[in-house]
PDB file of N, CA and C in Angstrom:
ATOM      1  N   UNK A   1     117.343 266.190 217.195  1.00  0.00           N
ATOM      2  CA  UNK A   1     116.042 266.322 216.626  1.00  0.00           C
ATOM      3  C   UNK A   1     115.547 264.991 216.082  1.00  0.00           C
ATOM      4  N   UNK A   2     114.546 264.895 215.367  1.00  0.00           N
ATOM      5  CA  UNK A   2     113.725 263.502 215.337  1.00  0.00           C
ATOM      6  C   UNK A   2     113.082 264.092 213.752  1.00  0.00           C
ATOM      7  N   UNK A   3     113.233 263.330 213.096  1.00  0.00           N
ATOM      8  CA  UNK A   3     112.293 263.522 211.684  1.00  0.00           C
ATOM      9  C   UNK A   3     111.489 261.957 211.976  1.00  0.00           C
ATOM     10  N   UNK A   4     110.081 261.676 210.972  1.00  0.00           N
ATOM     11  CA  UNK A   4     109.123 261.100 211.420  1.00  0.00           C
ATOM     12  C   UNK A   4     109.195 260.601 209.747  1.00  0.00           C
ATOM     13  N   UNK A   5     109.579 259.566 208.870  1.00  0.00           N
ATOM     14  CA  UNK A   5     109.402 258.947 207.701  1.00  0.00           C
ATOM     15  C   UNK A   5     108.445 257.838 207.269  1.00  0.00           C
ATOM     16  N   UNK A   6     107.774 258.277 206.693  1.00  0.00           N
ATOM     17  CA  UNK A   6     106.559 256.758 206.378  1.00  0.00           C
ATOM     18  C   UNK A   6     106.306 256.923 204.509  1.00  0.00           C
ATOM     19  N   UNK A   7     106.239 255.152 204.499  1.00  0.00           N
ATOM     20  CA  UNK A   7     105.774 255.279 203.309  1.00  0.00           C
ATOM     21  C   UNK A   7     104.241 253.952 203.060  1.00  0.00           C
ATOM     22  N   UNK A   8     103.937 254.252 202.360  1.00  0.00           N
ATOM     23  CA  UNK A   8     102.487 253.388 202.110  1.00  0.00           C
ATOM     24  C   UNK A   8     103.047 252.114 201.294  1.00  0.00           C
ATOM     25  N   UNK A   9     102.914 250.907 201.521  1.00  0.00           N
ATOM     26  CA  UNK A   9     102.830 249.947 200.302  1.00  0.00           C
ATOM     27  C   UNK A   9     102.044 248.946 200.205  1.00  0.00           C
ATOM     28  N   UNK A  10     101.797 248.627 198.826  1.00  0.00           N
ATOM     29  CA  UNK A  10     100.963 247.597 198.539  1.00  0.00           C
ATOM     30  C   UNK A  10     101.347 245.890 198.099  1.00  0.00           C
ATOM     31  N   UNK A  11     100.946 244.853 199.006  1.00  0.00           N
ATOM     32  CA  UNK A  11     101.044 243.941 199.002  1.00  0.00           C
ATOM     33  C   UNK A  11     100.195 242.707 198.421  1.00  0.00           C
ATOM     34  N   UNK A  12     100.261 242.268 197.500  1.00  0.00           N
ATOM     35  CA  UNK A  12      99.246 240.986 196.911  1.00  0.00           C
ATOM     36  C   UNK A  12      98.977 239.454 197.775  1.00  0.00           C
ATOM     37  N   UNK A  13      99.913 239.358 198.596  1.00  0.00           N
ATOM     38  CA  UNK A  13      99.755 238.657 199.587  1.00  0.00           C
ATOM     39  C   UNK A  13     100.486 238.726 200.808  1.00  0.00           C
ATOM     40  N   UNK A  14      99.928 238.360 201.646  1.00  0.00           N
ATOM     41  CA  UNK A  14     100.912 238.036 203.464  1.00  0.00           C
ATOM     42  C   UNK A  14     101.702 237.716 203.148  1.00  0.00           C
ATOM     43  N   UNK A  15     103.162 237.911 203.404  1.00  0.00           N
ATOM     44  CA  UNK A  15     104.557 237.456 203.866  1.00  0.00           C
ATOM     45  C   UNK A  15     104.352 236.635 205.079  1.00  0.00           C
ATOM     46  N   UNK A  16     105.209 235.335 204.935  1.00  0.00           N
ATOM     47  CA  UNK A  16     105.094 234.748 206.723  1.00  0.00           C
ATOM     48  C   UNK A  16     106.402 234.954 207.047  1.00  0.00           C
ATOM     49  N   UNK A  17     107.420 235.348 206.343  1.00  0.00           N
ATOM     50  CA  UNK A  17     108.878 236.429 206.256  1.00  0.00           C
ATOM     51  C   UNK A  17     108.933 237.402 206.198  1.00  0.00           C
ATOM     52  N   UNK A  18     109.414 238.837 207.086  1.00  0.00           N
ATOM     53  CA  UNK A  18     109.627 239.879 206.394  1.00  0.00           C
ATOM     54  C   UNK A  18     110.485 240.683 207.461  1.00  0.00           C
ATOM     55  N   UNK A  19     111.491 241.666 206.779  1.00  0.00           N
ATOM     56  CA  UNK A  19     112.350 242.369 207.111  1.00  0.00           C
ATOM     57  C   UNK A  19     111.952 243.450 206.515  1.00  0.00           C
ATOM     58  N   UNK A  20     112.646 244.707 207.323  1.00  0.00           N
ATOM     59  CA  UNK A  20     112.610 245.877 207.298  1.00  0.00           C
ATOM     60  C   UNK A  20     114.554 246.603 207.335  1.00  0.00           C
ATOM     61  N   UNK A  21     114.787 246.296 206.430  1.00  0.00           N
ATOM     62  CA  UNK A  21     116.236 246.880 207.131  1.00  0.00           C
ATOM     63  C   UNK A  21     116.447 248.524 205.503  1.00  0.00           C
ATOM     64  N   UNK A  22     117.630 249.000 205.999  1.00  0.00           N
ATOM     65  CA  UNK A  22     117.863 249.740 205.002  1.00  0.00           C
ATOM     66  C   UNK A  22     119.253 249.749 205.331  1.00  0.00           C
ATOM     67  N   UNK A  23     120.210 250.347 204.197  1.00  0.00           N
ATOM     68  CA  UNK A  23     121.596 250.612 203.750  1.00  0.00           C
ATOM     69  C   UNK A  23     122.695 251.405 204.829  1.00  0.00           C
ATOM     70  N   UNK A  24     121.643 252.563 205.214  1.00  0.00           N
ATOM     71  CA  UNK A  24     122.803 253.120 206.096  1.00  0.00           C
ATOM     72  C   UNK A  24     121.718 254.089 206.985  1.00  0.00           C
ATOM     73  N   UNK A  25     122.236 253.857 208.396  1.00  0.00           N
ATOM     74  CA  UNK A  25     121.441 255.177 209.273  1.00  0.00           C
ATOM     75  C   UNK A  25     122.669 256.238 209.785  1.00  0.00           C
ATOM     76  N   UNK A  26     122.423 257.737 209.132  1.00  0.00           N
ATOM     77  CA  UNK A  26     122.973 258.849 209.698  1.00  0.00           C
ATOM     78  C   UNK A  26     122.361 259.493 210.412  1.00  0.00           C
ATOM     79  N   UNK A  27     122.347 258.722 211.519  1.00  0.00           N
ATOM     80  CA  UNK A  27     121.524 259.131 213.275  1.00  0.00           C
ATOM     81  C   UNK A  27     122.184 258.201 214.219  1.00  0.00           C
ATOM     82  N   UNK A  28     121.605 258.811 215.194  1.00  0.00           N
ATOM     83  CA  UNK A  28     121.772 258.218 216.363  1.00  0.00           C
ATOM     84  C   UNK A  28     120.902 256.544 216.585  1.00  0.00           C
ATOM     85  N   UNK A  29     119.530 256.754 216.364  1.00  0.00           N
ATOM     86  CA  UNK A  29     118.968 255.554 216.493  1.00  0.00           C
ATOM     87  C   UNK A  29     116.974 255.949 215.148  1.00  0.00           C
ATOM     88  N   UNK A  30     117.050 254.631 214.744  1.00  0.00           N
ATOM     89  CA  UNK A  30     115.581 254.781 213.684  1.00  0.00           C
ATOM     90  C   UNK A  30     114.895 253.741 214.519  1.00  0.00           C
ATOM     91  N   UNK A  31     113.651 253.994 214.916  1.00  0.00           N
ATOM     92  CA  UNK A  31     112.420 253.305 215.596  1.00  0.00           C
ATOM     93  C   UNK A  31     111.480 252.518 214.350  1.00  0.00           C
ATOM     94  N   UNK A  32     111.229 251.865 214.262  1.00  0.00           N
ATOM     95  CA  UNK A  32     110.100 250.992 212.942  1.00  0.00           C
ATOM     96  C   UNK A  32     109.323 250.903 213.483  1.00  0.00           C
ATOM     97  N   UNK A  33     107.892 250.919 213.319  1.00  0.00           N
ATOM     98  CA  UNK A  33     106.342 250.718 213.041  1.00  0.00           C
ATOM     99  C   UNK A  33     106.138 250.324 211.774  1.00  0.00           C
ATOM    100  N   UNK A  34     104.931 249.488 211.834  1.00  0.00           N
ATOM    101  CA  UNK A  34     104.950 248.806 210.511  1.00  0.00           C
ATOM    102  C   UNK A  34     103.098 248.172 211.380  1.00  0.00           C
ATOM    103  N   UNK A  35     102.440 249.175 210.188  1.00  0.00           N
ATOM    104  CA  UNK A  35     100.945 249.149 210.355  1.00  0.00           C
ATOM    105  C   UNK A  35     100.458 249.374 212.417  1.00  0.00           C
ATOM    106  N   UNK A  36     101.404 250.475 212.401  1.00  0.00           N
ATOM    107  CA  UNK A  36     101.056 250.749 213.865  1.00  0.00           C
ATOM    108  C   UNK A  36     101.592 249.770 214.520  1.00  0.00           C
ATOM    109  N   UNK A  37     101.758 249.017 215.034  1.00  0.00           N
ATOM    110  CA  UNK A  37     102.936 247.682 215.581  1.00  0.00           C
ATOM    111  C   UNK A  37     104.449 248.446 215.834  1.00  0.00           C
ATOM    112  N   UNK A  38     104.496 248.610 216.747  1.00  0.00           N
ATOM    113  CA  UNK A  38     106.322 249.001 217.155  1.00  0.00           C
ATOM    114  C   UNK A  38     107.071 247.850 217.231  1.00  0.00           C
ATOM    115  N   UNK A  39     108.128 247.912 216.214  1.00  0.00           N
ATOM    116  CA  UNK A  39     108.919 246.942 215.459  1.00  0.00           C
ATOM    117  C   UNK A  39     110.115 246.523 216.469  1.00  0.00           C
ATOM    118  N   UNK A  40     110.703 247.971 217.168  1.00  0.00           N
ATOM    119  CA  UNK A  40     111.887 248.268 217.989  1.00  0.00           C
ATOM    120  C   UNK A  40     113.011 249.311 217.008  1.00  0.00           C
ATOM    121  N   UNK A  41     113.755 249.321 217.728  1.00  0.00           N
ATOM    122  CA  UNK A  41     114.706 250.117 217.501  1.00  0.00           C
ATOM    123  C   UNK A  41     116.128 249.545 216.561  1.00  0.00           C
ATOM    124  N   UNK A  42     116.902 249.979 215.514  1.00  0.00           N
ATOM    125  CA  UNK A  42     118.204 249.753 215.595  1.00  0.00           C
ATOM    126  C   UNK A  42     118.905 250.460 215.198  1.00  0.00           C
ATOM    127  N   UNK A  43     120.194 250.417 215.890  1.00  0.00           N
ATOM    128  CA  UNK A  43     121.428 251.413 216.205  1.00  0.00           C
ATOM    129  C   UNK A  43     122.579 251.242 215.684  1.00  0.00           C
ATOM    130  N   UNK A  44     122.915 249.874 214.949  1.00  0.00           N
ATOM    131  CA  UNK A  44     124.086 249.525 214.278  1.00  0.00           C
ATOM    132  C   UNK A  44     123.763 248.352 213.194  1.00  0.00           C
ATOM    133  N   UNK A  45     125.012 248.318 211.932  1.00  0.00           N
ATOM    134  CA  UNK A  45     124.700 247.179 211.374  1.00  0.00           C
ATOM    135  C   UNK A  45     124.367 245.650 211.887  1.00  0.00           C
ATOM    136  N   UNK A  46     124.009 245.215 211.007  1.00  0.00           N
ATOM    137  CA  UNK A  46     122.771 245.876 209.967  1.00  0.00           C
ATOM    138  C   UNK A  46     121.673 246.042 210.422  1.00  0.00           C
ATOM    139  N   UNK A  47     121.368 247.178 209.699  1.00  0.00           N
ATOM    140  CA  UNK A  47     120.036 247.619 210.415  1.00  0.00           C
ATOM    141  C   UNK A  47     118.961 247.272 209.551  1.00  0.00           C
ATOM    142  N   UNK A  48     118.659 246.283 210.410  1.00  0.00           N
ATOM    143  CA  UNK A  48     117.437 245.391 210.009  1.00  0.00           C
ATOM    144  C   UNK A  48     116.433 245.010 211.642  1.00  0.00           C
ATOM    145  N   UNK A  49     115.180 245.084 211.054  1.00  0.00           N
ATOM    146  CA  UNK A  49     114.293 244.859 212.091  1.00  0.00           C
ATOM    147  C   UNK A  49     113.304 243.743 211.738  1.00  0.00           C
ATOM    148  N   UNK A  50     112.734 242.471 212.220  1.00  0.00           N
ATOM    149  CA  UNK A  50     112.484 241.423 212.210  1.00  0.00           C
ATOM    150  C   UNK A  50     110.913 241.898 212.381  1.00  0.00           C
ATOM    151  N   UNK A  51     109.885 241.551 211.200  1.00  0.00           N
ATOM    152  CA  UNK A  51     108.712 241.885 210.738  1.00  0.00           C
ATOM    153  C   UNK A  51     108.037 240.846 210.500  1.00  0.00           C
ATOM    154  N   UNK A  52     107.668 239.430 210.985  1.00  0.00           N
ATOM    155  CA  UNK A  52     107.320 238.771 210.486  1.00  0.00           C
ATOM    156  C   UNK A  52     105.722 238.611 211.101  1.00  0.00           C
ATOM    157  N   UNK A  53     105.244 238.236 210.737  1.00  0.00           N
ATOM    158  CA  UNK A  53     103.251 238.790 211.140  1.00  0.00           C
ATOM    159  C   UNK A  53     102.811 240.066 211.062  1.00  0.00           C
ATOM    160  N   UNK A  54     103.769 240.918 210.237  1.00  0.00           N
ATOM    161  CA  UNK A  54     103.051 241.710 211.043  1.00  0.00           C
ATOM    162  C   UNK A  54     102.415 242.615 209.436  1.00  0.00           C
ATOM    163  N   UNK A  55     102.738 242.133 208.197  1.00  0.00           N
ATOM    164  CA  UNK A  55     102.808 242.547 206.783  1.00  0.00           C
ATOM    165  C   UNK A  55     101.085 241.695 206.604  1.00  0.00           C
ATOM    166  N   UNK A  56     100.535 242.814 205.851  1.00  0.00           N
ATOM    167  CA  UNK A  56      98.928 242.109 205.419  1.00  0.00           C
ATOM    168  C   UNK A  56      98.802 242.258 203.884  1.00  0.00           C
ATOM    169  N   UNK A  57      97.932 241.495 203.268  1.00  0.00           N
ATOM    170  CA  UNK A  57      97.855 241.752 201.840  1.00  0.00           C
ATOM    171  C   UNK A  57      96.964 243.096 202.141  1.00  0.00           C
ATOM    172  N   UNK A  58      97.082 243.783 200.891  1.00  0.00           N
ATOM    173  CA  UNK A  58      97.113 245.120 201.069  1.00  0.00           C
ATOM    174  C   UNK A  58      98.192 246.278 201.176  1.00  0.00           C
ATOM    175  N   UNK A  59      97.348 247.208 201.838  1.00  0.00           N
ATOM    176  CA  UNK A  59      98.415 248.397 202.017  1.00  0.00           C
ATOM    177  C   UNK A  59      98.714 248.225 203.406  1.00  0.00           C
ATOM    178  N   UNK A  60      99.779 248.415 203.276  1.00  0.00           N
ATOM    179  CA  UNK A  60     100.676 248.915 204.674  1.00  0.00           C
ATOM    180  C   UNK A  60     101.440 250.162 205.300  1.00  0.00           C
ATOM    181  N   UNK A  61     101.425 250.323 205.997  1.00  0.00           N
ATOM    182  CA  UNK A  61     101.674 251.597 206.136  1.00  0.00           C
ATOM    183  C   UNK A  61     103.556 251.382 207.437  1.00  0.00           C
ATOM    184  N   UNK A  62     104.359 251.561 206.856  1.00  0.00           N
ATOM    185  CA  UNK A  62     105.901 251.770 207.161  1.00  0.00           C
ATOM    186  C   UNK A  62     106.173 253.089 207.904  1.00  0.00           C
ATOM    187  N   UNK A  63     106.520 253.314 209.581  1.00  0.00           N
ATOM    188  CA  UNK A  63     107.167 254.606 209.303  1.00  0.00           C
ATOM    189  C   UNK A  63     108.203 254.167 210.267  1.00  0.00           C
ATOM    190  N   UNK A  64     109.499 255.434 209.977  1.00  0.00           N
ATOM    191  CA  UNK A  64     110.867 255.343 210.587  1.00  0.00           C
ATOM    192  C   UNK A  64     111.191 256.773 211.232  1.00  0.00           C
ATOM    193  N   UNK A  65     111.090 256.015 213.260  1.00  0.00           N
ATOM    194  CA  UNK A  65     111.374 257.676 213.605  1.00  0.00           C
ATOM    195  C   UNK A  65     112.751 257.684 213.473  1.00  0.00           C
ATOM    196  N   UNK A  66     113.299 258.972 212.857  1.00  0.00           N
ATOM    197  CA  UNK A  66     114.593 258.655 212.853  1.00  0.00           C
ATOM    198  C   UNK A  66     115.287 260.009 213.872  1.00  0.00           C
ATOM    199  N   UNK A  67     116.228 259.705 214.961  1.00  0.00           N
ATOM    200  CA  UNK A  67     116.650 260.272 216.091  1.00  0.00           C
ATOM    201  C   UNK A  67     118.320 260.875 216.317  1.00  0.00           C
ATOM    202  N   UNK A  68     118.415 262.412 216.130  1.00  0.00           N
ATOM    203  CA  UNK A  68     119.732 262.424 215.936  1.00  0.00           C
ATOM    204  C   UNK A  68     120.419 263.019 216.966  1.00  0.00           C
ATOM    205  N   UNK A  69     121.890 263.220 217.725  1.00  0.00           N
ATOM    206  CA  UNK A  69     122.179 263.919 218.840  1.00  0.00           C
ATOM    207  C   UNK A  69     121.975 264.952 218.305  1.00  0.00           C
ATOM    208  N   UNK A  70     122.933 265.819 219.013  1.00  0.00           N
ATOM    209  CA  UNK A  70     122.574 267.885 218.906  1.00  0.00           C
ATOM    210  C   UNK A  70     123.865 267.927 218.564  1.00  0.00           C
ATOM    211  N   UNK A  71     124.852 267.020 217.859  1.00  0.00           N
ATOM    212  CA  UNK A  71     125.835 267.587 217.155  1.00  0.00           C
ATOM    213  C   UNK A  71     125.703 269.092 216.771  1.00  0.00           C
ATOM    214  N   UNK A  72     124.478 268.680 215.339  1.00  0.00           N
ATOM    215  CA  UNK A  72     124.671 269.685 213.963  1.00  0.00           C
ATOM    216  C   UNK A  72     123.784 271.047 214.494  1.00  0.00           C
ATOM    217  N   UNK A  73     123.402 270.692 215.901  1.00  0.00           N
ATOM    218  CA  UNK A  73     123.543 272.350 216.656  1.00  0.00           C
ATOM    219  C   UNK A  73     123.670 272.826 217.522  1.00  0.00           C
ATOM    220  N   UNK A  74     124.665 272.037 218.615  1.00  0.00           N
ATOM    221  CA  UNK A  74     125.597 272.938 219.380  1.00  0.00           C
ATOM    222  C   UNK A  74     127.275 272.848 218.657  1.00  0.00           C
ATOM    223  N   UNK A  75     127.379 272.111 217.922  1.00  0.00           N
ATOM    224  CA  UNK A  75     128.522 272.094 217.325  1.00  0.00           C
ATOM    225  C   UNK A  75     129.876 270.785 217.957  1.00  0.00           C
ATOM    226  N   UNK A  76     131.049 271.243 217.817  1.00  0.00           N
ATOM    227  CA  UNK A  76     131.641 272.659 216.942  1.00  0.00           C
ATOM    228  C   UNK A  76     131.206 272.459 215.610  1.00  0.00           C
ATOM    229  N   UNK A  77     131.322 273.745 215.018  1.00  0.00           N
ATOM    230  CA  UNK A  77     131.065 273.729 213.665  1.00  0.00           C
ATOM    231  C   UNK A  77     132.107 274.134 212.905  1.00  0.00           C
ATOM    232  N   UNK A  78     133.300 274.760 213.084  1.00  0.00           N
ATOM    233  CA  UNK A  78     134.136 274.962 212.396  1.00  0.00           C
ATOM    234  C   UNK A  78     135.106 274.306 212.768  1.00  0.00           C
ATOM    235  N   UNK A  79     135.230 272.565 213.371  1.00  0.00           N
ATOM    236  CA  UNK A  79     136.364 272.318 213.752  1.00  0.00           C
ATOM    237  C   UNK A  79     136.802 271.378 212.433  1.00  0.00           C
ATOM    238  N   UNK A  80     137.800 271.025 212.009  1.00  0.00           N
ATOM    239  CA  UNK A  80     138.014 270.544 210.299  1.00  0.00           C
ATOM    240  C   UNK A  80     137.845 268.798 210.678  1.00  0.00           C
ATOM    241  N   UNK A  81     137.767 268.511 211.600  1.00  0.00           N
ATOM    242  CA  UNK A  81     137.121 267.170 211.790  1.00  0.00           C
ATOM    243  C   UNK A  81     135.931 267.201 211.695  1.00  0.00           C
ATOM    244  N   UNK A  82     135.254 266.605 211.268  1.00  0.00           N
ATOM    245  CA  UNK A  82     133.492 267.069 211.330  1.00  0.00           C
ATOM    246  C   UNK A  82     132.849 266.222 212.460  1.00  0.00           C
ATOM    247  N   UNK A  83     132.988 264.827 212.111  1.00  0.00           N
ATOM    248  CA  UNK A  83     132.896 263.395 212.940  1.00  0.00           C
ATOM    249  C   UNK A  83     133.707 263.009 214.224  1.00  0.00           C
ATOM    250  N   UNK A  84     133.725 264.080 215.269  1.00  0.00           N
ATOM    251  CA  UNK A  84     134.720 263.833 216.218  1.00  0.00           C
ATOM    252  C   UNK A  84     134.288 262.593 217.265  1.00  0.00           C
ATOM    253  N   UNK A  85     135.041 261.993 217.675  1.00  0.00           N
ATOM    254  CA  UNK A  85     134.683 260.871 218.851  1.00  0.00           C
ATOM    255  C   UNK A  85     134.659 261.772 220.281  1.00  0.00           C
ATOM    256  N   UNK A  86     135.234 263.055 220.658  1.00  0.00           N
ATOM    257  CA  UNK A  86     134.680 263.436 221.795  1.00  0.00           C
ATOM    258  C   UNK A  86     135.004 264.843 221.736  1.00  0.00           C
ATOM    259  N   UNK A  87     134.172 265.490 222.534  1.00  0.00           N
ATOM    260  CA  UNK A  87     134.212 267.417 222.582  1.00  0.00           C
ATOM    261  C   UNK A  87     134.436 267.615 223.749  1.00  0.00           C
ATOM    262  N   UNK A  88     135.184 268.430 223.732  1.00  0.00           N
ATOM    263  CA  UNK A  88     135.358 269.451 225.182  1.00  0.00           C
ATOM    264  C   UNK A  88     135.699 270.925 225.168  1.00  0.00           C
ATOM    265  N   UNK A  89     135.687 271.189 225.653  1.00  0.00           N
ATOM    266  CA  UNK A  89     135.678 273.011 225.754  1.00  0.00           C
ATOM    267  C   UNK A  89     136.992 273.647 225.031  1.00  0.00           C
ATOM    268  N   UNK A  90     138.060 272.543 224.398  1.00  0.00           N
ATOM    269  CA  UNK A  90     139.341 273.264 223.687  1.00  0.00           C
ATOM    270  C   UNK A  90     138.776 272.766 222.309  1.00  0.00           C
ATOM    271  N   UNK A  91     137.956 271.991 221.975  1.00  0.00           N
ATOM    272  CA  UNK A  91     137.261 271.523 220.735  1.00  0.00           C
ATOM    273  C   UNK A  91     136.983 273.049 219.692  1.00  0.00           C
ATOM    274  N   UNK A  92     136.396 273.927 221.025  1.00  0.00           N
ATOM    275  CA  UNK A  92     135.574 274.752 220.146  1.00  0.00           C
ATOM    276  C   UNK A  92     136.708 275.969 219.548  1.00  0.00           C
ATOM    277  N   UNK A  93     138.056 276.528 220.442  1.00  0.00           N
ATOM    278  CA  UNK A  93     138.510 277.220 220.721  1.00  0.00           C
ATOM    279  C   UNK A  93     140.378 276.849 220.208  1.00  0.00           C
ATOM    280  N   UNK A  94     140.242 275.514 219.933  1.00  0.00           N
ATOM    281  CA  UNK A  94     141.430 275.156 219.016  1.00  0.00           C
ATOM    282  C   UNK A  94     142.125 275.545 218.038  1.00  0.00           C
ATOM    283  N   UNK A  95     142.729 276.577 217.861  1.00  0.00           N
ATOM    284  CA  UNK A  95     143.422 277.458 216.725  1.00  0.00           C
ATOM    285  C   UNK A  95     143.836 276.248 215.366  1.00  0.00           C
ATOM    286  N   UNK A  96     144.566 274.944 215.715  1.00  0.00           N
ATOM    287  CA  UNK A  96     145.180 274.228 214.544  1.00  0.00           C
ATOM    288  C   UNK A  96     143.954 273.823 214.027  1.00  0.00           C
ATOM    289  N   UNK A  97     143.388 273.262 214.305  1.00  0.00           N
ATOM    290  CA  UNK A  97     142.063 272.655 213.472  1.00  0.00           C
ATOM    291  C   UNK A  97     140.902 273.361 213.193  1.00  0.00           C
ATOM    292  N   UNK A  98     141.108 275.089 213.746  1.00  0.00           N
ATOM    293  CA  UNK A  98     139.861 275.839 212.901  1.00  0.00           C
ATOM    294  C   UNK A  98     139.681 276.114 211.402  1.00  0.00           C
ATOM    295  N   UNK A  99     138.496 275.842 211.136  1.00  0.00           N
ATOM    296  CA  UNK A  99     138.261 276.512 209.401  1.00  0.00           C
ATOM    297  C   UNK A  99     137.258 277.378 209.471  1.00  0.00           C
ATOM    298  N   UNK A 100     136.981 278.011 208.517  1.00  0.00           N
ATOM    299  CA  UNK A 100     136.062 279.388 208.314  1.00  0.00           C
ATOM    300  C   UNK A 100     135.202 278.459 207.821  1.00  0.00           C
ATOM    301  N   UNK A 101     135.034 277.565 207.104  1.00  0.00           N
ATOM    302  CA  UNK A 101     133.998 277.156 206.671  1.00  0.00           C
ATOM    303  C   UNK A 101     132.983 276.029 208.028  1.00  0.00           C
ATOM    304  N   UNK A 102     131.590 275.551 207.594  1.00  0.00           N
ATOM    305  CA  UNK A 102     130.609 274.911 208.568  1.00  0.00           C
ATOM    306  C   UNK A 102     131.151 273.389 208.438  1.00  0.00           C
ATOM    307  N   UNK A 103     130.665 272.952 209.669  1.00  0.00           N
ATOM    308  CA  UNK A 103     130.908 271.511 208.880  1.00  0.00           C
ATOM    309  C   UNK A 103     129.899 270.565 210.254  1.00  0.00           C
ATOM    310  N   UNK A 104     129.169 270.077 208.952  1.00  0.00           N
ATOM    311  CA  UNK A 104     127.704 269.640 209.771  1.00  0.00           C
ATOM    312  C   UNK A 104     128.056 268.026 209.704  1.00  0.00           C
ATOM    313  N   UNK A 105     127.040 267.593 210.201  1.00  0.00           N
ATOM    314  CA  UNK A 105     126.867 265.808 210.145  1.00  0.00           C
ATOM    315  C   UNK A 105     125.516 265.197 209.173  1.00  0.00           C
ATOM    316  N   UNK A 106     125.968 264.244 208.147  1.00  0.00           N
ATOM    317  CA  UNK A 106     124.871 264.243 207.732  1.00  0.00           C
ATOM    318  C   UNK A 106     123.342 263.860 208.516  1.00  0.00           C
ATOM    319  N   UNK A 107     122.679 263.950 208.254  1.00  0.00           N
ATOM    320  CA  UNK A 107     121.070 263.112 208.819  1.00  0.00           C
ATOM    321  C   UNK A 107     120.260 262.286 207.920  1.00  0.00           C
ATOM    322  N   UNK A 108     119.718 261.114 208.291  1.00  0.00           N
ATOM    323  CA  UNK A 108     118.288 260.522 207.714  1.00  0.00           C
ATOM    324  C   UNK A 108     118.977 259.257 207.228  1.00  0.00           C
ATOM    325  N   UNK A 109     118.369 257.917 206.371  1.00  0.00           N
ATOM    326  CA  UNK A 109     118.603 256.932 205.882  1.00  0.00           C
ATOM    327  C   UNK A 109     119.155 257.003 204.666  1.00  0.00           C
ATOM    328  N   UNK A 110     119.509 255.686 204.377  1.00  0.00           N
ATOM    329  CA  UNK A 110     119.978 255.606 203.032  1.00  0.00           C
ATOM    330  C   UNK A 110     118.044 254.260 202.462  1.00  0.00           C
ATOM    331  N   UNK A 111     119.035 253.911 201.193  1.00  0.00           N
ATOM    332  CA  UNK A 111     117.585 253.091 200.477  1.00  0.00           C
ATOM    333  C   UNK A 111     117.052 252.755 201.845  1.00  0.00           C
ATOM    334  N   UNK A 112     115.610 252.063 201.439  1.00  0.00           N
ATOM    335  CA  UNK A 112     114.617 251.237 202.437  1.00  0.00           C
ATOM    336  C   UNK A 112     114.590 249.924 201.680  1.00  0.00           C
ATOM    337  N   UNK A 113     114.657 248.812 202.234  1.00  0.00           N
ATOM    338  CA  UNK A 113     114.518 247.585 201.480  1.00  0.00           C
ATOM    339  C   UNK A 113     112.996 246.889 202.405  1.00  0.00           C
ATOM    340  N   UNK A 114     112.414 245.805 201.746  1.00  0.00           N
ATOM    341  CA  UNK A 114     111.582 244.992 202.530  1.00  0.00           C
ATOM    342  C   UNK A 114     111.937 243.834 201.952  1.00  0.00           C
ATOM    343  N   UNK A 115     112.352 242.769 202.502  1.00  0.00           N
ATOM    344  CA  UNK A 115     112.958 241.148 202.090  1.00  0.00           C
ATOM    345  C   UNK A 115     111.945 240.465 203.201  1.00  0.00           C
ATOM    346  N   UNK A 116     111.041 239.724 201.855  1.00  0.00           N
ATOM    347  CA  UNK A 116     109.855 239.013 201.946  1.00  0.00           C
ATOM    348  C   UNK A 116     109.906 237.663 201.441  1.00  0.00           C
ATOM    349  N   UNK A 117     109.278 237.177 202.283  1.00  0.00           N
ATOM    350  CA  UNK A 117     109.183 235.161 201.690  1.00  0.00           C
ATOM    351  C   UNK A 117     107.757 234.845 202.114  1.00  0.00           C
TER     352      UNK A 117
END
């Protein structure tokens, strides 16, 4: 699934520097726009995306598509690994590693930073 994150901010002057990165992505991949401008994509540390022209005095408008597999719903869901590196059809049906309880993957970002000069 895909959640769609934006936030508004206000700037007193142009940056002729600026980054977009944040702390941690629990997804697959986060897309940046930044005042309508597609920034690109990133998929691993650090996830930072290179913004420079593209920040105006004023408001700006930030959003992050953020893109996750279908883990947390085709599963497995009760296997006591939560974070597995690969599934196959004994994944789901594995007697030693079943639990009664769910066990999902988290989703979405951690902080948002903007590092401006």
């Amino acid at each position: 699934g895909k959640i769609l994150l934006g936030v508004t901010v206000k700037l007193l002057n142009r940056p002729s520097v600026a980054r977009v990165t944040f702390e941690q992505l629990a997804a697959t991949v986060a897309e940046i726009t930044v005042n309508g401008q597609n920034l690109g994509r990133t998929l691993w540390r650090p996830y930072m995306i290179n913004a420079d022209g593209v920040f105006r005095e004023g408001l700006n408008t930030i959003e992050i598509l953020v893109t996750n597999d279908l883990r947390n719903l085709f599963g497995p869901h009760h296997h006591q690994v939560a974070d597995l590196i690969a599934v196959a059809p004994e994944t789901f049906v594995d007697k030693r590693y079943w639990t009664d309880d769910y066990s999902f993957l988290p989703f979405g970002l951690g902080k948002m930073f903007l590092l401006l000069g």
